[in-house]
C-alpha atoms as a PDB file:
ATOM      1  CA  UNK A   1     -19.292  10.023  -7.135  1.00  0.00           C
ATOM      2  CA  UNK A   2     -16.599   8.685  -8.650  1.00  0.00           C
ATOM      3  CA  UNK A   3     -14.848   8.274 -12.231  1.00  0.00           C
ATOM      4  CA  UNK A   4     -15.738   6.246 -15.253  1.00  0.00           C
ATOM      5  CA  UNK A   5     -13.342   3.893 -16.672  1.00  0.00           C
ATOM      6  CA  UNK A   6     -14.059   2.483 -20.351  1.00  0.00           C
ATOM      7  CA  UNK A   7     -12.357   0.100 -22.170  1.00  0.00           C
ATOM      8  CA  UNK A   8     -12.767  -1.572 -25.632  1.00  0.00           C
ATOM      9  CA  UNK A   9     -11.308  -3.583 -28.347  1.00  0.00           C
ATOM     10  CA  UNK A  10      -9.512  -2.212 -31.400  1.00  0.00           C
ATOM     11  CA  UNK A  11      -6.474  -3.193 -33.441  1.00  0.00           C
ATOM     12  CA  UNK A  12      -2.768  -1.970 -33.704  1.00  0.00           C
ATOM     13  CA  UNK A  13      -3.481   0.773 -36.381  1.00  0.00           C
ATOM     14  CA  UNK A  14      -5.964   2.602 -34.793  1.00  0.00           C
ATOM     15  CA  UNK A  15      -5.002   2.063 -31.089  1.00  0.00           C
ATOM     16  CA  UNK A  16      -2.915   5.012 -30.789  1.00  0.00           C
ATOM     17  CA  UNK A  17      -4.814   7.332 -32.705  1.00  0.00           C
ATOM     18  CA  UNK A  18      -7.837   6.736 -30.580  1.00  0.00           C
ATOM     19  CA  UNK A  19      -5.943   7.445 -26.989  1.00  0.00           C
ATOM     20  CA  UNK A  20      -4.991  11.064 -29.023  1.00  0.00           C
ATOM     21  CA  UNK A  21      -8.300  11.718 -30.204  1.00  0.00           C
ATOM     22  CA  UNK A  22      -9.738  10.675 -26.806  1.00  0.00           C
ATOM     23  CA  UNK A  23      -7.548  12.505 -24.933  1.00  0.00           C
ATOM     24  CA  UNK A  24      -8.034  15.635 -27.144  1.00  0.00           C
ATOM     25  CA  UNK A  25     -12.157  15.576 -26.605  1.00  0.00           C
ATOM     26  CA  UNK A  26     -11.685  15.028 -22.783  1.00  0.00           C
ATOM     27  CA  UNK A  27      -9.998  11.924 -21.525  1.00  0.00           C
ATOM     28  CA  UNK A  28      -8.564  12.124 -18.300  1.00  0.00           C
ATOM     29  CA  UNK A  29      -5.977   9.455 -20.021  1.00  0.00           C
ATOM     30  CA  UNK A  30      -5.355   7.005 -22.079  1.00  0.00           C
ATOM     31  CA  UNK A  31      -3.653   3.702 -22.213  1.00  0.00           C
ATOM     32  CA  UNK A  32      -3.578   0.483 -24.596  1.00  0.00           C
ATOM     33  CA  UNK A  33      -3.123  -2.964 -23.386  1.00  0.00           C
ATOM     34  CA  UNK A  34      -2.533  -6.548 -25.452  1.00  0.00           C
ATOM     35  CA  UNK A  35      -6.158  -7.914 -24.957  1.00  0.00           C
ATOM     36  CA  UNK A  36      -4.320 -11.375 -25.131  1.00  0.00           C
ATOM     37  CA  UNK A  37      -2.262 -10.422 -22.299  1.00  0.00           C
ATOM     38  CA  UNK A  38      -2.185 -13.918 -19.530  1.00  0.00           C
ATOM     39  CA  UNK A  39      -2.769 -16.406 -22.703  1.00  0.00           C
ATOM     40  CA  UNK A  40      -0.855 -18.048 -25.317  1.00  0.00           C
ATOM     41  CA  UNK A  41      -1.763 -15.196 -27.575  1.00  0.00           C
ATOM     42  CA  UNK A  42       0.233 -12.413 -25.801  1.00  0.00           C
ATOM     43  CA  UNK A  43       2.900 -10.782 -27.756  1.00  0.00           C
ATOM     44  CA  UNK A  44       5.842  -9.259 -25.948  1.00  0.00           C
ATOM     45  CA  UNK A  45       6.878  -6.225 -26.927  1.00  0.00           C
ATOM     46  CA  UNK A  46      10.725  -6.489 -27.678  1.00  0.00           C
ATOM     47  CA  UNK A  47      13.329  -5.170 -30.333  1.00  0.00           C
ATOM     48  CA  UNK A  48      16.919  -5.079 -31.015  1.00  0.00           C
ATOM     49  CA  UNK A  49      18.866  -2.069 -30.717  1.00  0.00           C
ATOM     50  CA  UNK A  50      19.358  -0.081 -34.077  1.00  0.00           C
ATOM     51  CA  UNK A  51      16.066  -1.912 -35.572  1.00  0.00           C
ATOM     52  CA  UNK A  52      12.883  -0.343 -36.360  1.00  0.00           C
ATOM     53  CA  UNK A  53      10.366  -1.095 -34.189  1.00  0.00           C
ATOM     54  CA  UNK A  54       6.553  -1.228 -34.643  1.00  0.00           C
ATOM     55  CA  UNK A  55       5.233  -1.373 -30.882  1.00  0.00           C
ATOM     56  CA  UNK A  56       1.351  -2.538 -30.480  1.00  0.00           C
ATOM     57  CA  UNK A  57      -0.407  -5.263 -30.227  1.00  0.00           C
ATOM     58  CA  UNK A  58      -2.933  -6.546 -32.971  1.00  0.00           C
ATOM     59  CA  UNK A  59      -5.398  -7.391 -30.598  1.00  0.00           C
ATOM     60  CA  UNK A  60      -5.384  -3.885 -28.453  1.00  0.00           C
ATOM     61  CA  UNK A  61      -7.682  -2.833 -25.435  1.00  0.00           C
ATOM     62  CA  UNK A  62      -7.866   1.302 -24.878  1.00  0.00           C
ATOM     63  CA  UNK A  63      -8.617   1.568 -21.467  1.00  0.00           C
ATOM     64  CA  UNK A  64     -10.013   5.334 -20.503  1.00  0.00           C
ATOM     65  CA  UNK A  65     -10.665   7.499 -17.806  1.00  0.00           C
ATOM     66  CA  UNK A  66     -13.337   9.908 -18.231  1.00  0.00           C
ATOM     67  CA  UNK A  67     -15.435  12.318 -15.844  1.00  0.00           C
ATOM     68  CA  UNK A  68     -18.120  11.364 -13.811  1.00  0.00           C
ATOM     69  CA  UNK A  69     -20.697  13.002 -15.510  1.00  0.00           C
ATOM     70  CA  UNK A  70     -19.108  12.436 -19.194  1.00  0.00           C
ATOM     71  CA  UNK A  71     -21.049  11.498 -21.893  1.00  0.00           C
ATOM     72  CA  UNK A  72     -19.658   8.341 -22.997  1.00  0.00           C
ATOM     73  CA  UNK A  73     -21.183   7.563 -26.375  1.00  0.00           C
ATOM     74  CA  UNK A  74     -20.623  11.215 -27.173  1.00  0.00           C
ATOM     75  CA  UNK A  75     -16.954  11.367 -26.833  1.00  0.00           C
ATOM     76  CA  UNK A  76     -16.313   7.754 -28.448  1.00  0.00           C
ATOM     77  CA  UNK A  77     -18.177   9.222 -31.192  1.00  0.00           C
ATOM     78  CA  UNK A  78     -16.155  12.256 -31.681  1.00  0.00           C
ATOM     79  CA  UNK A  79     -12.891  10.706 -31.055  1.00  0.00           C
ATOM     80  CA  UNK A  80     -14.159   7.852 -33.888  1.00  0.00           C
ATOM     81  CA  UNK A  81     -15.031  10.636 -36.324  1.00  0.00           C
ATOM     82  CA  UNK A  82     -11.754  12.522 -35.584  1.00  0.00           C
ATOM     83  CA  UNK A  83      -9.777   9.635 -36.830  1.00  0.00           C
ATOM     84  CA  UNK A  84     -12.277   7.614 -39.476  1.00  0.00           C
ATOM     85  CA  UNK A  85     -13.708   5.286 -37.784  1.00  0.00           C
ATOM     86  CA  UNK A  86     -17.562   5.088 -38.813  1.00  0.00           C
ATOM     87  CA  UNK A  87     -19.168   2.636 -36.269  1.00  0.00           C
ATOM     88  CA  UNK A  88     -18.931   2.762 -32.509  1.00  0.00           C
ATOM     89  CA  UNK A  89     -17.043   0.446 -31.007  1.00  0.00           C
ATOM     90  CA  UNK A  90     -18.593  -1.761 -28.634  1.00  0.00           C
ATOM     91  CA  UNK A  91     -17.505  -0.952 -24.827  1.00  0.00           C
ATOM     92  CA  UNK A  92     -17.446  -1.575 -20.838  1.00  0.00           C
ATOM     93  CA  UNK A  93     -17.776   0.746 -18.284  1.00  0.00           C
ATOM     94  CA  UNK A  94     -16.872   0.529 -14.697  1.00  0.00           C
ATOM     95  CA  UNK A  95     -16.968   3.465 -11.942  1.00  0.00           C
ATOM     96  CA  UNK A  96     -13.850   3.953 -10.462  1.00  0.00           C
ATOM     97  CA  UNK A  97     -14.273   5.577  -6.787  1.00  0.00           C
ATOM     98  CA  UNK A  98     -12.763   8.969  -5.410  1.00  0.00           C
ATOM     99  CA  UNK A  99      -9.929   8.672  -2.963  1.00  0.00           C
ATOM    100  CA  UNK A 100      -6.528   9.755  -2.489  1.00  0.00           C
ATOM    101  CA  UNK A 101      -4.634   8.376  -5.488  1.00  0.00           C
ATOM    102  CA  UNK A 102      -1.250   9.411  -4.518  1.00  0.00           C
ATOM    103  CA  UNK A 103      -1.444   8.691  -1.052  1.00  0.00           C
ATOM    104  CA  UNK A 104      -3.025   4.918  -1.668  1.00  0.00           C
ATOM    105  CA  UNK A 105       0.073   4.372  -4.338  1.00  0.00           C
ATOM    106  CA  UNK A 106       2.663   5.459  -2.047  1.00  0.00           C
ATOM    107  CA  UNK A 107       1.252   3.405   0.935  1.00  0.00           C
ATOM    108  CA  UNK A 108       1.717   0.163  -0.866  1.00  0.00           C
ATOM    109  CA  UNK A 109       5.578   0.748  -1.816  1.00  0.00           C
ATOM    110  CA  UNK A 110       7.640   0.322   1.352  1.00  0.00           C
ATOM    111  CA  UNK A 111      11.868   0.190   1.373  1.00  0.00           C
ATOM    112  CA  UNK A 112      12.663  -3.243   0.224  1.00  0.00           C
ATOM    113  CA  UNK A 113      16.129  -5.115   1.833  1.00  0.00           C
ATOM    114  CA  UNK A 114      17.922  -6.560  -1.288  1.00  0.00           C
ATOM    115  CA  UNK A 115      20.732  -7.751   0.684  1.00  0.00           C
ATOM    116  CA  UNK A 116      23.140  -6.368   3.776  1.00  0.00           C
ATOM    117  CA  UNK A 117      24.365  -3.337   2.178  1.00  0.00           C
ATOM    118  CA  UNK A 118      21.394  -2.411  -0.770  1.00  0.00           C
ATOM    119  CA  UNK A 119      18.184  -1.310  -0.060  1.00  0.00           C
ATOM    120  CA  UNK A 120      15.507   0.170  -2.713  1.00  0.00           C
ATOM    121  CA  UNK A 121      13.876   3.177  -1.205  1.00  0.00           C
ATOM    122  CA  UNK A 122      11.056   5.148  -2.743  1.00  0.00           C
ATOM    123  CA  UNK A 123      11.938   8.885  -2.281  1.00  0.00           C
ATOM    124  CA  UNK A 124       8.766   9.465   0.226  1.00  0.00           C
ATOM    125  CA  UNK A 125      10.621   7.044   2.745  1.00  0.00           C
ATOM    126  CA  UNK A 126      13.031   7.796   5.044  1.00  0.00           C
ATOM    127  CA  UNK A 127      16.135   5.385   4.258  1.00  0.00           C
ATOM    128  CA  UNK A 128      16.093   2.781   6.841  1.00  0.00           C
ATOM    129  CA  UNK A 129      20.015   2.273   6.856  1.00  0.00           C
ATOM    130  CA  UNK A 130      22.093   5.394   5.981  1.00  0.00           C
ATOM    131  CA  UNK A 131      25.303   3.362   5.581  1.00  0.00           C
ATOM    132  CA  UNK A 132      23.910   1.155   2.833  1.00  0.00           C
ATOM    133  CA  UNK A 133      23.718   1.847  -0.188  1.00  0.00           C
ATOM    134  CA  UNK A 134      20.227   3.112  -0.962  1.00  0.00           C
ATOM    135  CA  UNK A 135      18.819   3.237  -4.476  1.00  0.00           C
ATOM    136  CA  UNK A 136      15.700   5.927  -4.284  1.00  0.00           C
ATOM    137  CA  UNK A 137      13.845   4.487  -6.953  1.00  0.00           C
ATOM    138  CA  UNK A 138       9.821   5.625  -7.295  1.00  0.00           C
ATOM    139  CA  UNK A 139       7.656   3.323  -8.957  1.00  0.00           C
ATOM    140  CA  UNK A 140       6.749   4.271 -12.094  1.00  0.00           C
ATOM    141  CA  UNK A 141       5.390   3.584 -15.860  1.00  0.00           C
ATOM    142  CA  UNK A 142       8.614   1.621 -16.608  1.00  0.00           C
ATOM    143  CA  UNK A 143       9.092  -2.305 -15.593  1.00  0.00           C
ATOM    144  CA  UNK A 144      11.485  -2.548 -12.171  1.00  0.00           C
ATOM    145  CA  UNK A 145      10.903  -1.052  -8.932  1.00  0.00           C
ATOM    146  CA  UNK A 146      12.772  -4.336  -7.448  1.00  0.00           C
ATOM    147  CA  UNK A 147      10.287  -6.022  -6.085  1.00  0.00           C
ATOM    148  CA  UNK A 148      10.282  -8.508  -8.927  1.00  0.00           C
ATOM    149  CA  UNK A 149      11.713 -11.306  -7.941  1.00  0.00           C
ATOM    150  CA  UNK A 150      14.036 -11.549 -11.659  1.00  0.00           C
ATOM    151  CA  UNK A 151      15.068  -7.755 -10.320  1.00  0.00           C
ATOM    152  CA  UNK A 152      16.412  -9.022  -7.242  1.00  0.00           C
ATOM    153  CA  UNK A 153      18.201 -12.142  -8.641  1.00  0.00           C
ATOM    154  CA  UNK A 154      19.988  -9.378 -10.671  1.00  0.00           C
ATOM    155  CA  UNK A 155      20.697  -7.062  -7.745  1.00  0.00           C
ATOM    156  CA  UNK A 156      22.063 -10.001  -5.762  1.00  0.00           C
ATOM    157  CA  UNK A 157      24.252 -11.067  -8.281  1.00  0.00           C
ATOM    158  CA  UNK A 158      25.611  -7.685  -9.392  1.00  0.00           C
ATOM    159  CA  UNK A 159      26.554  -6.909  -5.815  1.00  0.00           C
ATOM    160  CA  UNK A 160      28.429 -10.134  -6.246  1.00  0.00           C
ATOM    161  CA  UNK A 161      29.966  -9.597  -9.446  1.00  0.00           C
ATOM    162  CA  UNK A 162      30.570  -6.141 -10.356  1.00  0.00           C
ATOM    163  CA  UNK A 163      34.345  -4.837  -9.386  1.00  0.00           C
ATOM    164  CA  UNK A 164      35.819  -1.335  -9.273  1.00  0.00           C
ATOM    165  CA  UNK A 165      35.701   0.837 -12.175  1.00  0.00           C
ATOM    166  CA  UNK A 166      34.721  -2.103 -14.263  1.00  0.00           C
ATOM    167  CA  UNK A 167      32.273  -1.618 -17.551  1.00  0.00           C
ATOM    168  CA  UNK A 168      28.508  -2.238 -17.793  1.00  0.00           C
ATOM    169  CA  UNK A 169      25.432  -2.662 -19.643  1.00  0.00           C
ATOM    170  CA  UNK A 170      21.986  -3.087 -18.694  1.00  0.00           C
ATOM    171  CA  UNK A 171      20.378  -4.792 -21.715  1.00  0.00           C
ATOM    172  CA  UNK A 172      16.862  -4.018 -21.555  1.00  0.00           C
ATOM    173  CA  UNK A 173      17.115  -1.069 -18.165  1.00  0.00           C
ATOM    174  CA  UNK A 174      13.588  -0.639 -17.925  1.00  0.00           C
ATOM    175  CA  UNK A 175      13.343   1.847 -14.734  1.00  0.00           C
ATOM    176  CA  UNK A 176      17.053   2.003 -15.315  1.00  0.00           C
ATOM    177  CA  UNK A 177      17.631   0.171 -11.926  1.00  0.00           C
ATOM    178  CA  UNK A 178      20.234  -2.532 -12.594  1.00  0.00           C
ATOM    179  CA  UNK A 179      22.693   0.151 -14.185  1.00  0.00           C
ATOM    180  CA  UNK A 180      22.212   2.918 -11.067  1.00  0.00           C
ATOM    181  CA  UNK A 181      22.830  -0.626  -8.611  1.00  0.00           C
ATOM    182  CA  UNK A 182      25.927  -0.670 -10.837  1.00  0.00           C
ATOM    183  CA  UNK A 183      27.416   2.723 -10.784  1.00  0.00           C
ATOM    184  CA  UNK A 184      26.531   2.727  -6.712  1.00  0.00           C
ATOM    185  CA  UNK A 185      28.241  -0.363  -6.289  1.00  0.00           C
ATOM    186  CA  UNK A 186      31.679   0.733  -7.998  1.00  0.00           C
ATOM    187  CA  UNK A 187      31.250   0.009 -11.357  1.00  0.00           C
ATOM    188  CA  UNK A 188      33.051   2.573 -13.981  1.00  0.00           C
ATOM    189  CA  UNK A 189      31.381   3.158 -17.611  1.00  0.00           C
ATOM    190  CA  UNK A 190      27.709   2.215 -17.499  1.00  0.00           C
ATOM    191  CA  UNK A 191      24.878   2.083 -20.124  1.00  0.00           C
ATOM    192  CA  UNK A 192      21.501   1.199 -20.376  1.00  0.00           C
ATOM    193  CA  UNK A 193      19.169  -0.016 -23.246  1.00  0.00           C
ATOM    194  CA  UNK A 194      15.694  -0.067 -23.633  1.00  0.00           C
ATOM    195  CA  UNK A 195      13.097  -0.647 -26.976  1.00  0.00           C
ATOM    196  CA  UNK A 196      10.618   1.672 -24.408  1.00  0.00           C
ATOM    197  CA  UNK A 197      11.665   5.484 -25.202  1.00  0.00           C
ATOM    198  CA  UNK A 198       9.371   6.468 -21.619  1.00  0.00           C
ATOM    199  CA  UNK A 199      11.651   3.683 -20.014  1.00  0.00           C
ATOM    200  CA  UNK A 200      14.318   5.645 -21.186  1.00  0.00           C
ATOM    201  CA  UNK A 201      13.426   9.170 -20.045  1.00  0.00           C
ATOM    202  CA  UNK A 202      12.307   7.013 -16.331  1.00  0.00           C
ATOM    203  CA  UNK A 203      15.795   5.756 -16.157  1.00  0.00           C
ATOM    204  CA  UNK A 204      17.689   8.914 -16.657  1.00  0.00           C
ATOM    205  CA  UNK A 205      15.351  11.031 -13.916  1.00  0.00           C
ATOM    206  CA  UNK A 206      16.017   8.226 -11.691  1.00  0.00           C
ATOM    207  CA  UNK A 207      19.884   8.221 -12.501  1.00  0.00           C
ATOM    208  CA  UNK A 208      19.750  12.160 -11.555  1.00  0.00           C
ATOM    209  CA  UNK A 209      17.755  11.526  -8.679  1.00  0.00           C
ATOM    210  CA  UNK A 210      20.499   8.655  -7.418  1.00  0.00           C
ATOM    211  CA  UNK A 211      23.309  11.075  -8.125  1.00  0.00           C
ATOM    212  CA  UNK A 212      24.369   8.733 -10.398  1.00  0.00           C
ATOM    213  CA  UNK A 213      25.702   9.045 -14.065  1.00  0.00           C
ATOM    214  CA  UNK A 214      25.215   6.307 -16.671  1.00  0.00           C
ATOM    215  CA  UNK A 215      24.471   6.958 -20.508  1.00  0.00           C
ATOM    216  CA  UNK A 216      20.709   5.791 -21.480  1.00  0.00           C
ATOM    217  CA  UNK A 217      19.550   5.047 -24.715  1.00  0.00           C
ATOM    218  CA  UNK A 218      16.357   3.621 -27.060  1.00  0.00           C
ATOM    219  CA  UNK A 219      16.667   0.753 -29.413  1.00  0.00           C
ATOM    220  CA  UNK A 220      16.459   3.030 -32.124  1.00  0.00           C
ATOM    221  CA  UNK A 221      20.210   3.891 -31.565  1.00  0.00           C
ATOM    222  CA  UNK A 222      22.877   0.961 -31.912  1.00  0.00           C
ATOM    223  CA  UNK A 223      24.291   0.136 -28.277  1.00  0.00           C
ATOM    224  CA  UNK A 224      28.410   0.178 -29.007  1.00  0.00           C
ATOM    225  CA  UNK A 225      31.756  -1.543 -27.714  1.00  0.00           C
ATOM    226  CA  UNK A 226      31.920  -4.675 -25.379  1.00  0.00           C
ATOM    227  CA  UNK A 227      31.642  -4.447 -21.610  1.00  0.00           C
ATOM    228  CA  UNK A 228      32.954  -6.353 -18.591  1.00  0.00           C
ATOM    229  CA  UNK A 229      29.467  -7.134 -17.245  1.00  0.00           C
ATOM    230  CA  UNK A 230      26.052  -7.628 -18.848  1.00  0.00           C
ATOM    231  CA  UNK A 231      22.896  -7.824 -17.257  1.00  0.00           C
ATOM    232  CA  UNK A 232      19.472  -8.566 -19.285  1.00  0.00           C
ATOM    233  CA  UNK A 233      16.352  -9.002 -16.841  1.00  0.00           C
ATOM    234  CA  UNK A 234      13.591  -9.181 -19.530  1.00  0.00           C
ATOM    235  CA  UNK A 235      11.688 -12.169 -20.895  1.00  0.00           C
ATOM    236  CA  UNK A 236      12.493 -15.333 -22.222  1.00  0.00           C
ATOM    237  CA  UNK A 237      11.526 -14.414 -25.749  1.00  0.00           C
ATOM    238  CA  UNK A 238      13.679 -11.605 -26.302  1.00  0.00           C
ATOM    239  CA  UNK A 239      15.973 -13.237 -24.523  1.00  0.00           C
ATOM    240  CA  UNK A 240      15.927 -16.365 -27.792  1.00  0.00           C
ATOM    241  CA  UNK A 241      15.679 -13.568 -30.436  1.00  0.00           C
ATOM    242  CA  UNK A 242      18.486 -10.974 -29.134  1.00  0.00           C
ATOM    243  CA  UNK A 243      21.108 -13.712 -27.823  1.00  0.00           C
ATOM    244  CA  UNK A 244      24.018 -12.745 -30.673  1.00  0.00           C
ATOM    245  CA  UNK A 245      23.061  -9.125 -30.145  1.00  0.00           C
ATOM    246  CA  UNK A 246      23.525  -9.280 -26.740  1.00  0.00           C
ATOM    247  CA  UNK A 247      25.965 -11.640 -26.443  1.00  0.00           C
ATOM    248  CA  UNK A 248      28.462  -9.720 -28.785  1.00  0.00           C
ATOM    249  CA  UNK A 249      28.440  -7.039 -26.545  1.00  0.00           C
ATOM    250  CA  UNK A 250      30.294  -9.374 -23.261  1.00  0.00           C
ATOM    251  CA  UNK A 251      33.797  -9.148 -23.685  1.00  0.00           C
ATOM    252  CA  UNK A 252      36.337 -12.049 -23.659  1.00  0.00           C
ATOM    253  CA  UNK A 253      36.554 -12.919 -20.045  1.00  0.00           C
ATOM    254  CA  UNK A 254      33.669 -10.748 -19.431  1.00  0.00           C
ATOM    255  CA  UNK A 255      30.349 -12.003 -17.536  1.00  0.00           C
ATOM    256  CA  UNK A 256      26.756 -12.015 -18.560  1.00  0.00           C
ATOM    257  CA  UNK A 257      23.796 -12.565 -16.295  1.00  0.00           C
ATOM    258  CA  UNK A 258      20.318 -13.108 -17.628  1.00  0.00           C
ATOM    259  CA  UNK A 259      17.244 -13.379 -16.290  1.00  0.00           C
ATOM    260  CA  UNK A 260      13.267 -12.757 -16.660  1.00  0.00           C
ATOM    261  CA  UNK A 261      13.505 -16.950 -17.351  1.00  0.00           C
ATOM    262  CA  UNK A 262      11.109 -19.237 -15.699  1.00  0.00           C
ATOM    263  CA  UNK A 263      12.297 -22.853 -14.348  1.00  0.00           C
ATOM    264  CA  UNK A 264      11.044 -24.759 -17.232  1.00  0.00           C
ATOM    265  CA  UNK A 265      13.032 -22.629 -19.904  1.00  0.00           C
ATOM    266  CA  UNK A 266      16.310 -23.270 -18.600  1.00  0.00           C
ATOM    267  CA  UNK A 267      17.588 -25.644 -20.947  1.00  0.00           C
ATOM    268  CA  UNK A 268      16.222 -24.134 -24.014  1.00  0.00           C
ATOM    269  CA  UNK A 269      17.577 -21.085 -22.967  1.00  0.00           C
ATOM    270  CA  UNK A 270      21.043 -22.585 -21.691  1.00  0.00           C
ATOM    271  CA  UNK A 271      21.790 -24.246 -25.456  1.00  0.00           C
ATOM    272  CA  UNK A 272      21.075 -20.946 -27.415  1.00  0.00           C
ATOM    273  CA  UNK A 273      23.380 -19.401 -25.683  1.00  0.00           C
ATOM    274  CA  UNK A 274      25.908 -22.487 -25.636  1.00  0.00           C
ATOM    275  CA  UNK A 275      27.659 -21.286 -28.469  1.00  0.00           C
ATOM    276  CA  UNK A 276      29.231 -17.856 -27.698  1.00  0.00           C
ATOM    277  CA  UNK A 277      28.940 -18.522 -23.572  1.00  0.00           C
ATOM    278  CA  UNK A 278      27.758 -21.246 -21.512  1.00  0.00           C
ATOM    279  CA  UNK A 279      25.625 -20.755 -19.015  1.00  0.00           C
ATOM    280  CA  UNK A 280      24.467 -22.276 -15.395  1.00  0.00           C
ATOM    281  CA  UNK A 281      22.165 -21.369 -12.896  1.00  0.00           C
ATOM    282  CA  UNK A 282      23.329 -18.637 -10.683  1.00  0.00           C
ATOM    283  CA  UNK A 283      19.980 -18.596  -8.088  1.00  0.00           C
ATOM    284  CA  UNK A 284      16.499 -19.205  -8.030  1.00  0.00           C
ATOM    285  CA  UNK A 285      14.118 -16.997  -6.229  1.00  0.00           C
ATOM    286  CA  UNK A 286      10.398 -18.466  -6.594  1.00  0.00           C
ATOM    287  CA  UNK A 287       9.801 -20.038  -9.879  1.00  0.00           C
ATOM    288  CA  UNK A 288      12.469 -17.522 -11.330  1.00  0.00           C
ATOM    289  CA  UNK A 289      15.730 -17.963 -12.760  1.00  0.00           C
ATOM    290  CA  UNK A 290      19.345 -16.160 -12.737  1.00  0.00           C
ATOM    291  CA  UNK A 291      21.750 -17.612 -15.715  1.00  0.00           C
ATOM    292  CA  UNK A 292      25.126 -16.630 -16.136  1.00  0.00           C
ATOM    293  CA  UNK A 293      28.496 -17.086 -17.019  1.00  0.00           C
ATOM    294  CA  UNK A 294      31.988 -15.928 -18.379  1.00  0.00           C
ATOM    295  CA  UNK A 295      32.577 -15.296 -22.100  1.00  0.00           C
ATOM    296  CA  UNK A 296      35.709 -17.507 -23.308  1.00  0.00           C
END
């Protein structure tokens, strides 16, 4: 017999509130999605560093795992009560079968070849080439395990780009990724932002795991100074919105790579940044874009 999974419909105020109150009458877990997610709808979740942020998404889905023989209407009454909510929301169950959850994850990660000399190797694996330079990166709640192909436009051209003991930031770090490829590939000072504080705390286990040391922070606390090389692999909106931000932090004669940009946005996203640093196209992997260029 397996698991229940239920999900339903709420909004960005009581989203939250519910996974607690579920999760304190029994959930197994919790977890809210954009119900607009795939349609024009959707609404990225992005912030600049040093701004206050108000993640959610007005139009949430709680998705939760419950028990096999959990009363459903029971607990999504209690966990309404606990938090206000008089009527019960209207929901959708599906059974979720028993197996081997960590065994059926870690069978569909393998070592993935970014180039002759960097592999990405989840820590189960042996490394397939003990000369390269192996990042041991497990996949996790955080965006990047580098099989995205925006994550390994990045990788490519870092390996091309970054020189010894030069500066870094990862705008956006996600699974903190980028910056570890960084430090393992010579660079000197590197940093790493994200708006996601569990991003965060995922990108400095997997800099300890790597042996690696780079300084992570949340958007809540201003990123400082200008670097040598800046790399932003998120989406094209943030990308629109946080152009001066990240911009101001490439140094004269410094580079910055972008990506997360889709063939079609090119140009828009090429003249926004036109007037601090102009920008080409570095590769193309799929229908994915790598811009980049030098700061005058």
């Amino acid at each position: 017999m397996g698991w229940q999974n239920v999900s339903f419909l709420t909004d960005v105020s009581h989203a939250e509130p519910m996974c607690d109150a579920l999760l304190e009458a029994g959930a197994l877990s919790a977890s809210i999605e954009d119900a607009d997610a795939g349609t024009p709808d959707e609404q990225p979740q992005f912030g600049e560093p040093g701004s206050v942020n108000t993640p959610g998404w007005m139009h949430s889905r709680v998705v939760v795992l419950l028990e096999p023989d959990a009363d459903i209407e029971a607990l999504l009454t209690e966990a309404g009560a606990a938090i206000g909510l008089t009527e019960l929301p209207a929901y959708s169950v599906e059974n979720v079968a028993e197996q081997n959850w960590v065994q059926l994850t870690q069978s569909q990660f393998d070592p993935i070849r970014v180039s002759e000399r960097l592999w990405i190797v989840p820590s189960w694996h042996e490394t397939p080439d003990p000369a390269a330079v192996n990042l041991i990166l497990d996949p996790g709640m955080a965006f990047g395990t580098g099989s995205h192909p925006t994550t390994r436009l990045c990788l490519e051209w870092l390996e091309r780009n970054v020189s010894e003991a030069c500066t870094v930031l990862d705008y956006g770090c996600g699974s903190g990724i980028l910056a570890i490829a960084a430090v393992r590939l010579g660079a000197g000072h590197v940093a790493g932002v994200d708006i996601d504080p569990q991003a965060v705390e995922a990108a400095r286990a997997n800099a300890e795991r790597n042996g690696v040391t780079a300084l992570f922070a949340d958007s809540a606390t201003p990123v400082a100074g200008e670097y040598d090389v800046v790399v932003a692999n998120i989406l094209s909106n943030p990308l629109r919105v946080l152009a001066p931000a990240i911009c101001a932090h490439v140094r004269s004669g410094g580079k910055l790579a972008l990506s997360g940009i889709l063939r079609e946005q090119i140009d828009e996203i090429v003249a926004i940044y036109a007037q601090w640093i102009p920008l080409q196209v570095a590769d193309v992997r799929e229908d994915w874009v790598c811009l980049a260029g030098i700061k005058p």
